[in-house]
PDB file of N, CA and C in Angstrom:
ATOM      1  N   UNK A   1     116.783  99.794 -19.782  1.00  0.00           N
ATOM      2  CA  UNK A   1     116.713 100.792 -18.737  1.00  0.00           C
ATOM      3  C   UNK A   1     116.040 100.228 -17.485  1.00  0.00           C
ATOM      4  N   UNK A   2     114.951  99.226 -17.460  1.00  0.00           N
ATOM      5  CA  UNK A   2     114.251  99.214 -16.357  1.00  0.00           C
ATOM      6  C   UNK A   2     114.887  98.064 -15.880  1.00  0.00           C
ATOM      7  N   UNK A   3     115.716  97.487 -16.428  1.00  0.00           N
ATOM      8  CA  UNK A   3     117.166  96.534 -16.023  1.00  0.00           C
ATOM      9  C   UNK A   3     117.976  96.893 -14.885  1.00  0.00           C
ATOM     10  N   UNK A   4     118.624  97.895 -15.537  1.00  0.00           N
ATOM     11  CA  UNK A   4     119.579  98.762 -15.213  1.00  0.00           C
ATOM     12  C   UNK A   4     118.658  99.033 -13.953  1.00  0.00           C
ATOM     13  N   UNK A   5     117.665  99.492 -13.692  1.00  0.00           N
ATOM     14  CA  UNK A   5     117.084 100.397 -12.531  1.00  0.00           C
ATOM     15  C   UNK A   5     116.608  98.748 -11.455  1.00  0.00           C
ATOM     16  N   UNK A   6     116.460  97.778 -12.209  1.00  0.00           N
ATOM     17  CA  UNK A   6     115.892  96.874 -11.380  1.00  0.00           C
ATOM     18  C   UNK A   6     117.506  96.262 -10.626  1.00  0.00           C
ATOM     19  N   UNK A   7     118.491  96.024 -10.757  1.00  0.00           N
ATOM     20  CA  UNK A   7     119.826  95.610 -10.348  1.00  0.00           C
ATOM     21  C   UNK A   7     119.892  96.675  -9.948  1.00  0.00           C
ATOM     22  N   UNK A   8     119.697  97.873  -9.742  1.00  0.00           N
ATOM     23  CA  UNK A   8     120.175  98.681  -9.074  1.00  0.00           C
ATOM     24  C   UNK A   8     119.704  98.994  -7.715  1.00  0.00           C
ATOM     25  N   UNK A   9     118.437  98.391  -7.813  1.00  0.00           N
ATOM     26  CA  UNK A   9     117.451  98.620  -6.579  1.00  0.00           C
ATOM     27  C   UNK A   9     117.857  97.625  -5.916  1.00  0.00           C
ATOM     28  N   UNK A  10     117.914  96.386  -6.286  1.00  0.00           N
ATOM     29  CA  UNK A  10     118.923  95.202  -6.056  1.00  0.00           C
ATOM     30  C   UNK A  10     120.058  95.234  -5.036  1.00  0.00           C
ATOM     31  N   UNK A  11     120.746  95.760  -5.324  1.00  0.00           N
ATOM     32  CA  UNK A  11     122.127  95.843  -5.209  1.00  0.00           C
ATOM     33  C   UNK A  11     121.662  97.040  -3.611  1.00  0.00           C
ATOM     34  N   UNK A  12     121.027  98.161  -3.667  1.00  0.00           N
ATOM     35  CA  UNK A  12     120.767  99.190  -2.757  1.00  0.00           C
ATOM     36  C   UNK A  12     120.396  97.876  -1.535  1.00  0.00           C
ATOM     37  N   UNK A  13     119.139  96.865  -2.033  1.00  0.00           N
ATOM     38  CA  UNK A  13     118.521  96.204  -0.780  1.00  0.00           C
ATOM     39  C   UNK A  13     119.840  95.273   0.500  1.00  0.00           C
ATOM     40  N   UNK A  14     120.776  94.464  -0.945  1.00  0.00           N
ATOM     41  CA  UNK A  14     121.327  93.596  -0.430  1.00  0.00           C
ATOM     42  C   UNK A  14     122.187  94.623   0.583  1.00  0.00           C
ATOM     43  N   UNK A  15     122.952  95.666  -0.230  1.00  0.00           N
ATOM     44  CA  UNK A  15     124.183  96.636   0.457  1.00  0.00           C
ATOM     45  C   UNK A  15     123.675  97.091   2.029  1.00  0.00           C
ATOM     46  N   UNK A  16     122.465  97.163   2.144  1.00  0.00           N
ATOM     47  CA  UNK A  16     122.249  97.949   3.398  1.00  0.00           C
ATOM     48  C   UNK A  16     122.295  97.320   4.875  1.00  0.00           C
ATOM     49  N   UNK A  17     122.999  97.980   5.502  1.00  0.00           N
ATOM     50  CA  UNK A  17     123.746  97.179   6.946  1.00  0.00           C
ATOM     51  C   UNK A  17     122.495  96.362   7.596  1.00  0.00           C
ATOM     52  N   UNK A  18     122.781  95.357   8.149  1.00  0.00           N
ATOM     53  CA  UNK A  18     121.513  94.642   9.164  1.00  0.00           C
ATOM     54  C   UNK A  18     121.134  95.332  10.277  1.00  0.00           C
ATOM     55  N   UNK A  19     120.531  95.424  11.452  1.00  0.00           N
ATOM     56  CA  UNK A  19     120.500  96.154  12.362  1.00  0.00           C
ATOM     57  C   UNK A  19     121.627  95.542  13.464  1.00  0.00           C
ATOM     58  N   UNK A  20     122.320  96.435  14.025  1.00  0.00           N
ATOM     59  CA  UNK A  20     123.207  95.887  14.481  1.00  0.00           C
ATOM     60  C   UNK A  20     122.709  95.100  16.038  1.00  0.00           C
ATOM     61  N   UNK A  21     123.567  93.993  15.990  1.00  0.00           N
ATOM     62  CA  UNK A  21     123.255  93.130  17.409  1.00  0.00           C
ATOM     63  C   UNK A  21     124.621  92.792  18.463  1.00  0.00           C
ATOM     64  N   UNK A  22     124.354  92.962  19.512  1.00  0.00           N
ATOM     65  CA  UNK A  22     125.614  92.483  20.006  1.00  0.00           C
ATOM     66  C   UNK A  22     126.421  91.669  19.545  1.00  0.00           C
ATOM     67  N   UNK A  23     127.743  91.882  19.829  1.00  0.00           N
ATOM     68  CA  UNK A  23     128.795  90.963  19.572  1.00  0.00           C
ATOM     69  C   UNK A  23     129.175  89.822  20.502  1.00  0.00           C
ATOM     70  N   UNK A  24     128.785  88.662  20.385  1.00  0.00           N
ATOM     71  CA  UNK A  24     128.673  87.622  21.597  1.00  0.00           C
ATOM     72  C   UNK A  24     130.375  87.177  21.702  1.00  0.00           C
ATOM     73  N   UNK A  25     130.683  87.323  22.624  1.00  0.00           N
ATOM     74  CA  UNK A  25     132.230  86.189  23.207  1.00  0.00           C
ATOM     75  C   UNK A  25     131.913  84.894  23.891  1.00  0.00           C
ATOM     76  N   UNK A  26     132.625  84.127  23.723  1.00  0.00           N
ATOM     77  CA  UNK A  26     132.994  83.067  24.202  1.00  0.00           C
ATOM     78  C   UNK A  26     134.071  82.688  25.086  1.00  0.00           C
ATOM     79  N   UNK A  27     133.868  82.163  25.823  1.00  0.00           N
ATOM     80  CA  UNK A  27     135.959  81.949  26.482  1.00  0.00           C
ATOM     81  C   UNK A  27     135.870  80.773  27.598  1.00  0.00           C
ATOM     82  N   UNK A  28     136.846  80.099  27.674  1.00  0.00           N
ATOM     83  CA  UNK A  28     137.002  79.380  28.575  1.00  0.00           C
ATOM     84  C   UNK A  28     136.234  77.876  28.343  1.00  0.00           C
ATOM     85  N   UNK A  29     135.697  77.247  27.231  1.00  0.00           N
ATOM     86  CA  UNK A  29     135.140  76.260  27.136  1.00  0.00           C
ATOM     87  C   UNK A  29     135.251  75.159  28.219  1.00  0.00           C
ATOM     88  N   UNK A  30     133.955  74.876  28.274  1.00  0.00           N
ATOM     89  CA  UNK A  30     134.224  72.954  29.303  1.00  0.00           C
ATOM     90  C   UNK A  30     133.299  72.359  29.143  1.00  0.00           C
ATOM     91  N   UNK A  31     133.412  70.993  28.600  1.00  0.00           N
ATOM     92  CA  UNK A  31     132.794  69.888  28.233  1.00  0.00           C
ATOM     93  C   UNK A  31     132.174  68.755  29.542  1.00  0.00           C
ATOM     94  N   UNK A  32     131.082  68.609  30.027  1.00  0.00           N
ATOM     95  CA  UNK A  32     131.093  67.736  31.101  1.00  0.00           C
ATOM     96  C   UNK A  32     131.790  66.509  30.964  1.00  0.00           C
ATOM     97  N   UNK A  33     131.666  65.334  31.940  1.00  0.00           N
ATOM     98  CA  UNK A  33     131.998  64.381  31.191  1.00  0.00           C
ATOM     99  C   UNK A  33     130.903  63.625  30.796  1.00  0.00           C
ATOM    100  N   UNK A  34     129.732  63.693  30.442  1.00  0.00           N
ATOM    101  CA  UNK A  34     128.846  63.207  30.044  1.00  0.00           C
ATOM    102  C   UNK A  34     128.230  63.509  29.001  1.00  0.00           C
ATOM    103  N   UNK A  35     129.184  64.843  28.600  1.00  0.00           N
ATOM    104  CA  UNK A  35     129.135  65.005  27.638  1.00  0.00           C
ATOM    105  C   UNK A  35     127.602  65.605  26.920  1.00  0.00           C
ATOM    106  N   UNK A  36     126.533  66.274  27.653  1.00  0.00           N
ATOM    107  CA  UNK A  36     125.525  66.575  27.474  1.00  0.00           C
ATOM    108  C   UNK A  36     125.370  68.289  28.136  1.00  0.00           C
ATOM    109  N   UNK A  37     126.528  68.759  28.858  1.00  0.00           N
ATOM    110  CA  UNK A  37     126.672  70.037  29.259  1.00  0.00           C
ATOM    111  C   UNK A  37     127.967  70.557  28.555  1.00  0.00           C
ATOM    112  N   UNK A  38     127.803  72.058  28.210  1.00  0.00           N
ATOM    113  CA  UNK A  38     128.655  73.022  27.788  1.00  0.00           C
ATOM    114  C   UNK A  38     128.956  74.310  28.502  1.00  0.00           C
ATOM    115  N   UNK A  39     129.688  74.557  29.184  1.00  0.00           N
ATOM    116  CA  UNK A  39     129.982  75.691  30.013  1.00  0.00           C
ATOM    117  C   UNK A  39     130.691  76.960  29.465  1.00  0.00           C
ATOM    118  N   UNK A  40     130.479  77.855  29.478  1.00  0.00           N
ATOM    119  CA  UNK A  40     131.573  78.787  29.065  1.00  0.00           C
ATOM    120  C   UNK A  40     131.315  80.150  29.310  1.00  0.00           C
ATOM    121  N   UNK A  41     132.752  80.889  29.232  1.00  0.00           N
ATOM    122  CA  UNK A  41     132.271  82.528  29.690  1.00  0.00           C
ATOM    123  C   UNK A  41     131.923  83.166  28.585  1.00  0.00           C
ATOM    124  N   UNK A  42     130.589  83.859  28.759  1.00  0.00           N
ATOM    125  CA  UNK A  42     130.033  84.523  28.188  1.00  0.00           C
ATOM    126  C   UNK A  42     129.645  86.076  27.955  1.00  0.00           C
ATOM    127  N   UNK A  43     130.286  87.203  27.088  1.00  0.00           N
ATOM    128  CA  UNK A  43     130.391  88.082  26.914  1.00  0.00           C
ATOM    129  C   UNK A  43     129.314  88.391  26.044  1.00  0.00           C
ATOM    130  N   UNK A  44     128.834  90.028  26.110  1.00  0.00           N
ATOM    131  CA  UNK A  44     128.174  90.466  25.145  1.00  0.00           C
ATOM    132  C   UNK A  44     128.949  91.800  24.948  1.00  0.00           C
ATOM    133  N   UNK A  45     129.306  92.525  23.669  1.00  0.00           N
ATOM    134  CA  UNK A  45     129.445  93.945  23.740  1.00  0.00           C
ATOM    135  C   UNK A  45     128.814  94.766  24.396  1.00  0.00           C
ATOM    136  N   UNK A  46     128.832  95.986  24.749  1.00  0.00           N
ATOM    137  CA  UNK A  46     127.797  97.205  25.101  1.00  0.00           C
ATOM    138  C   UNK A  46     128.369  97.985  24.501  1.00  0.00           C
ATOM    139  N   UNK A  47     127.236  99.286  24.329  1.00  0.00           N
ATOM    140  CA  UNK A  47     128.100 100.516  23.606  1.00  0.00           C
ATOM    141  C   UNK A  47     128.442 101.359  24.385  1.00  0.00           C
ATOM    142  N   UNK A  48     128.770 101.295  25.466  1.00  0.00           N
ATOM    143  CA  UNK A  48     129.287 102.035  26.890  1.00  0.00           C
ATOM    144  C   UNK A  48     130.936 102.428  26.597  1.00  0.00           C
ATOM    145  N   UNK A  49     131.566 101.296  25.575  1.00  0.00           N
ATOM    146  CA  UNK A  49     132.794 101.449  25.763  1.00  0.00           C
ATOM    147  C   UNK A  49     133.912 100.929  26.609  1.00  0.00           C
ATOM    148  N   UNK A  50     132.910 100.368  27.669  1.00  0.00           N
ATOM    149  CA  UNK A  50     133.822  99.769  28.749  1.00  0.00           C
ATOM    150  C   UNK A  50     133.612  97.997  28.661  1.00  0.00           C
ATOM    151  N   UNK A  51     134.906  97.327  28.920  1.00  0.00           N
ATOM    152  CA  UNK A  51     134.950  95.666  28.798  1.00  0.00           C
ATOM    153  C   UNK A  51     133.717  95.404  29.103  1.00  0.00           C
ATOM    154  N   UNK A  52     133.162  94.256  28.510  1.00  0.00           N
ATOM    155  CA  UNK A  52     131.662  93.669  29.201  1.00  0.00           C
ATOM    156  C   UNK A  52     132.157  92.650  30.161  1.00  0.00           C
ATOM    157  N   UNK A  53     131.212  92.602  30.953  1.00  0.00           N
ATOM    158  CA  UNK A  53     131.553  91.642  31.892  1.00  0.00           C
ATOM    159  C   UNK A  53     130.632  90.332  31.464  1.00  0.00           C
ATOM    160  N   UNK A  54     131.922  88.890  31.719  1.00  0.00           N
ATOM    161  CA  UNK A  54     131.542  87.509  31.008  1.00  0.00           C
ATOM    162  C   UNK A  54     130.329  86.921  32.810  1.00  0.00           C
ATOM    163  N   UNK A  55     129.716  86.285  31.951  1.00  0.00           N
ATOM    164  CA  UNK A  55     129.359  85.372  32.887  1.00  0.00           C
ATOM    165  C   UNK A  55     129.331  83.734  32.492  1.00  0.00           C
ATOM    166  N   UNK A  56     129.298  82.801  33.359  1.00  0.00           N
ATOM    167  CA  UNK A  56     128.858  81.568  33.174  1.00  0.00           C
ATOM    168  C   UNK A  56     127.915  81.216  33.268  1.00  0.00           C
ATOM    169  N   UNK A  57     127.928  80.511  31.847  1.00  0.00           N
ATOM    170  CA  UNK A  57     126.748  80.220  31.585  1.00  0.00           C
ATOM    171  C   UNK A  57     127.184  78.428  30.998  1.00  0.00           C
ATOM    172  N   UNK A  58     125.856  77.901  31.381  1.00  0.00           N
ATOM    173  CA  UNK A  58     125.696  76.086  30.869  1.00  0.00           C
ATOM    174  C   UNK A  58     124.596  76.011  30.446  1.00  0.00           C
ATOM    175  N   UNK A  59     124.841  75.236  28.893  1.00  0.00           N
ATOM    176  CA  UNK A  59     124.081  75.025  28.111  1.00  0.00           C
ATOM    177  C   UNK A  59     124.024  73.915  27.768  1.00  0.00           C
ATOM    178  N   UNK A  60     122.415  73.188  27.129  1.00  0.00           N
ATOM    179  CA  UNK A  60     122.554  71.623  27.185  1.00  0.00           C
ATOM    180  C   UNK A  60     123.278  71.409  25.588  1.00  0.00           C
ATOM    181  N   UNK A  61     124.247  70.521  25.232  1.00  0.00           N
ATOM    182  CA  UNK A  61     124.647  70.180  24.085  1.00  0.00           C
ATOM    183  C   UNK A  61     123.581  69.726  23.252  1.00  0.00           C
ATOM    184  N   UNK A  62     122.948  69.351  23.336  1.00  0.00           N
ATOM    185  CA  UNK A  62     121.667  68.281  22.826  1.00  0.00           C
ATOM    186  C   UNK A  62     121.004  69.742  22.097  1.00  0.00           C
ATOM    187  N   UNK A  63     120.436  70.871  22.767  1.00  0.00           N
ATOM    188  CA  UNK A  63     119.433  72.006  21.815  1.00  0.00           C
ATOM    189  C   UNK A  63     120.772  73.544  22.290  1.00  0.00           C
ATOM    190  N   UNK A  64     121.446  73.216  22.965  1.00  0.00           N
ATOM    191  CA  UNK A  64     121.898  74.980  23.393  1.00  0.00           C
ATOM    192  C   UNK A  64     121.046  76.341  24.002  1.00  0.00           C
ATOM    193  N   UNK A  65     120.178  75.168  24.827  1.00  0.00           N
ATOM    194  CA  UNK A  65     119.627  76.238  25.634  1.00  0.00           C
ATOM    195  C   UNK A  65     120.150  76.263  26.711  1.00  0.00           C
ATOM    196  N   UNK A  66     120.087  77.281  27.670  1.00  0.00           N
ATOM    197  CA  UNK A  66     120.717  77.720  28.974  1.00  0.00           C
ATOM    198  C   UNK A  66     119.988  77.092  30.265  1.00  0.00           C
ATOM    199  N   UNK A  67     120.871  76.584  30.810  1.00  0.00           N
ATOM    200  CA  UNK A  67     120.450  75.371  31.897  1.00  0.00           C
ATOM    201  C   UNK A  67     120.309  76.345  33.111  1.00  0.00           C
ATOM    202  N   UNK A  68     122.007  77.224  33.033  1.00  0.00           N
ATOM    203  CA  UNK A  68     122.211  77.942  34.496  1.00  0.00           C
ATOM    204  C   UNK A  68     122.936  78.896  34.154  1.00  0.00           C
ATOM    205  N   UNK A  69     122.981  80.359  34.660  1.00  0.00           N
ATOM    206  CA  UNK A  69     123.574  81.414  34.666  1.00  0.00           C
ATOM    207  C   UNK A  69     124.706  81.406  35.951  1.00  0.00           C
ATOM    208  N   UNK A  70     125.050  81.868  35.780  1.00  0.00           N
ATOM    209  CA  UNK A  70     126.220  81.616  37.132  1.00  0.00           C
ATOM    210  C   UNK A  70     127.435  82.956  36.819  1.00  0.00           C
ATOM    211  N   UNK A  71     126.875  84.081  38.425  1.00  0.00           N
ATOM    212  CA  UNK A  71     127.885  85.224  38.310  1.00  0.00           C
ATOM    213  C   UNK A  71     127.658  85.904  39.744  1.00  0.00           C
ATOM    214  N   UNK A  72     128.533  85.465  40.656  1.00  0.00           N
ATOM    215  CA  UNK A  72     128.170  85.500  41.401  1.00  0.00           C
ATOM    216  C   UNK A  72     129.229  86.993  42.326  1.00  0.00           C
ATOM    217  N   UNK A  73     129.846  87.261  41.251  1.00  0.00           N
ATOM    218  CA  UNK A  73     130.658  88.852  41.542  1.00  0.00           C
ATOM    219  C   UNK A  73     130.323  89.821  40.462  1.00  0.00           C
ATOM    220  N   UNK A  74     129.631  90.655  40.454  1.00  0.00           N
ATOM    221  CA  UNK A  74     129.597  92.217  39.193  1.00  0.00           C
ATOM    222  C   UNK A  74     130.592  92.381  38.902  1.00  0.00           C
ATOM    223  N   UNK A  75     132.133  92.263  39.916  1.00  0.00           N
ATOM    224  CA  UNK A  75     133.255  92.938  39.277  1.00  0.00           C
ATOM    225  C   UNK A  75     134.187  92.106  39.121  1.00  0.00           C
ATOM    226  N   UNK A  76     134.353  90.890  38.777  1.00  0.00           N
ATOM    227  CA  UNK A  76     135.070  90.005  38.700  1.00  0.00           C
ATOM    228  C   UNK A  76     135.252  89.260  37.425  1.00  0.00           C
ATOM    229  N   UNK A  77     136.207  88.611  36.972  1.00  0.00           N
ATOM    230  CA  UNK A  77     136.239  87.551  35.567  1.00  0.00           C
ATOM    231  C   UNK A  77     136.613  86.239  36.123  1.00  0.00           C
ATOM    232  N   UNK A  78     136.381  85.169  35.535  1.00  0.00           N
ATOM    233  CA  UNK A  78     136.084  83.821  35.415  1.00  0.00           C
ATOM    234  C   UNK A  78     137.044  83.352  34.393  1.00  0.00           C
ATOM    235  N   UNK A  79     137.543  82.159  34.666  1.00  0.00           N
ATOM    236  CA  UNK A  79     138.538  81.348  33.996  1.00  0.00           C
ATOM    237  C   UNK A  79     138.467  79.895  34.724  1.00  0.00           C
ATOM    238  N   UNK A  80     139.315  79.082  33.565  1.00  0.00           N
ATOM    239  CA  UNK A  80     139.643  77.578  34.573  1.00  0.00           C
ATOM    240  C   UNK A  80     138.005  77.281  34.672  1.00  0.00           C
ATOM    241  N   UNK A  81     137.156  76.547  33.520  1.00  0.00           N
ATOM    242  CA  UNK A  81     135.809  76.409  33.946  1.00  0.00           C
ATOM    243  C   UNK A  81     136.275  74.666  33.913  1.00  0.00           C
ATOM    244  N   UNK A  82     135.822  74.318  34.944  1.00  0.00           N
ATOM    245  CA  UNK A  82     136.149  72.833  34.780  1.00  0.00           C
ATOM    246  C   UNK A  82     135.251  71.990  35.240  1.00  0.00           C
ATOM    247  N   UNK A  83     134.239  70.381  34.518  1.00  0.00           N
ATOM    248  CA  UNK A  83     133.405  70.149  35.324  1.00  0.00           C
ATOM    249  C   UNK A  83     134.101  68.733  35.792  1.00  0.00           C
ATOM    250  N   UNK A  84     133.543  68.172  37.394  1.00  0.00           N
ATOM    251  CA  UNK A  84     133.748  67.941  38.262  1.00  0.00           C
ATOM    252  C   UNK A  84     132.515  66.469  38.154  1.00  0.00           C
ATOM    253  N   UNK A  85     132.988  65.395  39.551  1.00  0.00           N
ATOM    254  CA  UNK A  85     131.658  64.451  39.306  1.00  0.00           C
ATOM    255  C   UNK A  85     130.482  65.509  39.649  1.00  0.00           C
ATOM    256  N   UNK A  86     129.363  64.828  39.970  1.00  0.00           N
ATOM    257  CA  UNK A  86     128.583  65.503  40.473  1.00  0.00           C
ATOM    258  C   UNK A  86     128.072  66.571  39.630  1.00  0.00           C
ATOM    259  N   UNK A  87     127.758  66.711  38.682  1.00  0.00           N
ATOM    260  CA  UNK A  87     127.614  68.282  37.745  1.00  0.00           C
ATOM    261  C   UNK A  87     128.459  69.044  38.305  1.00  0.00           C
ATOM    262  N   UNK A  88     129.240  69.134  39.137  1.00  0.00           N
ATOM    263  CA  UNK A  88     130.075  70.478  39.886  1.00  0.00           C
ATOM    264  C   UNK A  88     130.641  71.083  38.668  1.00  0.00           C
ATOM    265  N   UNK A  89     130.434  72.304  38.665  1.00  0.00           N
ATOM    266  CA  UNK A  89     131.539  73.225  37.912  1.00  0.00           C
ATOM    267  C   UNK A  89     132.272  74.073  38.867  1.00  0.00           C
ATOM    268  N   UNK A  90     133.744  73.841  38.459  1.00  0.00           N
ATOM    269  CA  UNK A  90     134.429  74.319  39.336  1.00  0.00           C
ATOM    270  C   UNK A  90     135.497  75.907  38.600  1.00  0.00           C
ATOM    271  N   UNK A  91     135.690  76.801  39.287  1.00  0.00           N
ATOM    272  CA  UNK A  91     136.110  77.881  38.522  1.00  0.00           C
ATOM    273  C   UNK A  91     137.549  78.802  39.011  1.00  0.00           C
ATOM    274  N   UNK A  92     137.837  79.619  38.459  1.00  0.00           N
ATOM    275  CA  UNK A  92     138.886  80.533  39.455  1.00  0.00           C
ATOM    276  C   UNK A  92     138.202  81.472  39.084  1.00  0.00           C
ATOM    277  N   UNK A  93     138.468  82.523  40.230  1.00  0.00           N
ATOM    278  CA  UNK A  93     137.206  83.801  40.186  1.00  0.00           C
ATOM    279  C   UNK A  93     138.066  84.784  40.583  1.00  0.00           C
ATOM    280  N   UNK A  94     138.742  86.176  39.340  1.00  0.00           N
ATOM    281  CA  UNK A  94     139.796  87.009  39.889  1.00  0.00           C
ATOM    282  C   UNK A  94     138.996  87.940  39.780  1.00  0.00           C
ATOM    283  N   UNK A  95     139.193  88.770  40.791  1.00  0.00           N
ATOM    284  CA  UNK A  95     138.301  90.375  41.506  1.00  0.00           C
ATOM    285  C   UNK A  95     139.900  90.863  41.570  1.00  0.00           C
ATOM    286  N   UNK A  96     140.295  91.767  40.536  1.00  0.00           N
ATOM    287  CA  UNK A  96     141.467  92.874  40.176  1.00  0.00           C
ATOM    288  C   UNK A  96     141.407  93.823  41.359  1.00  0.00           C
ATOM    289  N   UNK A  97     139.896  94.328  41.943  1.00  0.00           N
ATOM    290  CA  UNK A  97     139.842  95.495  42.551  1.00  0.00           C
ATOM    291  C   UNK A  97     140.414  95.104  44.168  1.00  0.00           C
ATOM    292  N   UNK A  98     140.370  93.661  44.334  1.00  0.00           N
ATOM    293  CA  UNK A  98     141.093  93.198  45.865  1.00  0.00           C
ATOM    294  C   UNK A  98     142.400  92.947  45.821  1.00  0.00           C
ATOM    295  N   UNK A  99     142.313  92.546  44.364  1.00  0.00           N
ATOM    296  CA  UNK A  99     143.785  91.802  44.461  1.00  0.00           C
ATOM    297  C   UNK A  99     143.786  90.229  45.006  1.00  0.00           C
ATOM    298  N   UNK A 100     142.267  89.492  44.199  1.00  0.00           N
ATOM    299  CA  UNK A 100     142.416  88.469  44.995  1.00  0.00           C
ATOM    300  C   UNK A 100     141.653  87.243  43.819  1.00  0.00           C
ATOM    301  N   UNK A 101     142.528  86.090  43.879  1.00  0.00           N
ATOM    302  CA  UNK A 101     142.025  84.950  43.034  1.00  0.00           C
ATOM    303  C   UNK A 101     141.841  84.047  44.063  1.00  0.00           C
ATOM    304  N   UNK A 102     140.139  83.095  43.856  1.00  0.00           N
ATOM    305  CA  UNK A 102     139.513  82.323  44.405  1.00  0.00           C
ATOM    306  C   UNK A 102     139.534  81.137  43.578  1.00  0.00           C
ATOM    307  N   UNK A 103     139.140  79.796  44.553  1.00  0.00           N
ATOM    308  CA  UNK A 103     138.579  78.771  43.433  1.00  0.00           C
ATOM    309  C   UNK A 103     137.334  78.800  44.234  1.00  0.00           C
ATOM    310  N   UNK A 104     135.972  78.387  43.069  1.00  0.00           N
ATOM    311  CA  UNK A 104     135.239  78.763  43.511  1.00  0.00           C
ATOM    312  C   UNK A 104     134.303  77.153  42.604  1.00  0.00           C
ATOM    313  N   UNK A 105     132.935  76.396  43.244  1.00  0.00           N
ATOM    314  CA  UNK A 105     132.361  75.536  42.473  1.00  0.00           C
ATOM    315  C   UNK A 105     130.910  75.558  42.973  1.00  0.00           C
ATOM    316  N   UNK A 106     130.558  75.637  42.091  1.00  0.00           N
ATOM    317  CA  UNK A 106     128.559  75.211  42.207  1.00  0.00           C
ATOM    318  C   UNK A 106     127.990  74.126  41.128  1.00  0.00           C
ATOM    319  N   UNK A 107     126.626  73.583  41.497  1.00  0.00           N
ATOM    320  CA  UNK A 107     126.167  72.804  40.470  1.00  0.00           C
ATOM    321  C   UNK A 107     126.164  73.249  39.150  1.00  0.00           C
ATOM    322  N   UNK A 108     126.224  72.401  38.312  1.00  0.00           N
ATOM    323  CA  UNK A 108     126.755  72.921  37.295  1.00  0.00           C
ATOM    324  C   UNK A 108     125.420  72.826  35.940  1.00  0.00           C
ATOM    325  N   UNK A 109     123.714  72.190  37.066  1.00  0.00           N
ATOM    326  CA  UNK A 109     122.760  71.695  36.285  1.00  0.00           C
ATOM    327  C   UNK A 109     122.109  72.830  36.654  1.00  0.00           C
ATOM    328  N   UNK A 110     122.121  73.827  37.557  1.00  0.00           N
ATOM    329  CA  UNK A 110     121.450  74.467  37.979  1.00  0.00           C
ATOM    330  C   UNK A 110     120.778  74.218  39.154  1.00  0.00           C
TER     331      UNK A 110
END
């Protein structure tokens, strides 16, 4: 019996949901050529319901910490992350609400 009750308590701990955490996206990968930077668009869920908006972000390959944030429109998405000599990261930047696609580049070390 105290089997039965101990697997059962068991089984209650493992079953119970984690606390929930955002759902992270990814998109658009780019590799420097040096191969020590990682660029990419970066999404989080919200519980708003509405698309999240990605930003760019570069991270060092070596630990994956965040070098540089990079978002330089609220209402816009990011594609085409490409790096360039110079750390340049270079991007296309579409704003739906103009009706208008940019290329757009900044340092890419921060």
């Amino acid at each position: 019996m105290r089997l039965t009750l101990a697997v059962a308590a068991l089984l209650v701990t493992t079953a119970a949901a984690p606390a929930a955490q955002p759902m992270h996206a990814y998109a658009g990968l780019a590799l420097s050529p040096a191969g020590d930077m990682l660029a990419s668009v970066e999404t989080a869920d919200t519980d708003s319901g509405k698309p999240a908006h990605g930003k760019i972000v570069v991270r060092s390959v070596k630990d994956g910490h965040i070098l540089t944030t990079i978002d330089p429109c609220a209402t816009c998405s990011y594609s085409g992350l490409t790096f360039g000599p110079g750390f340049r990261l270079a991007w296309l930047q579409r704003d739906r609400a103009k009706g208008t696609t940019q290329l757009w580049w900044a340092a890419g070390n921060g």
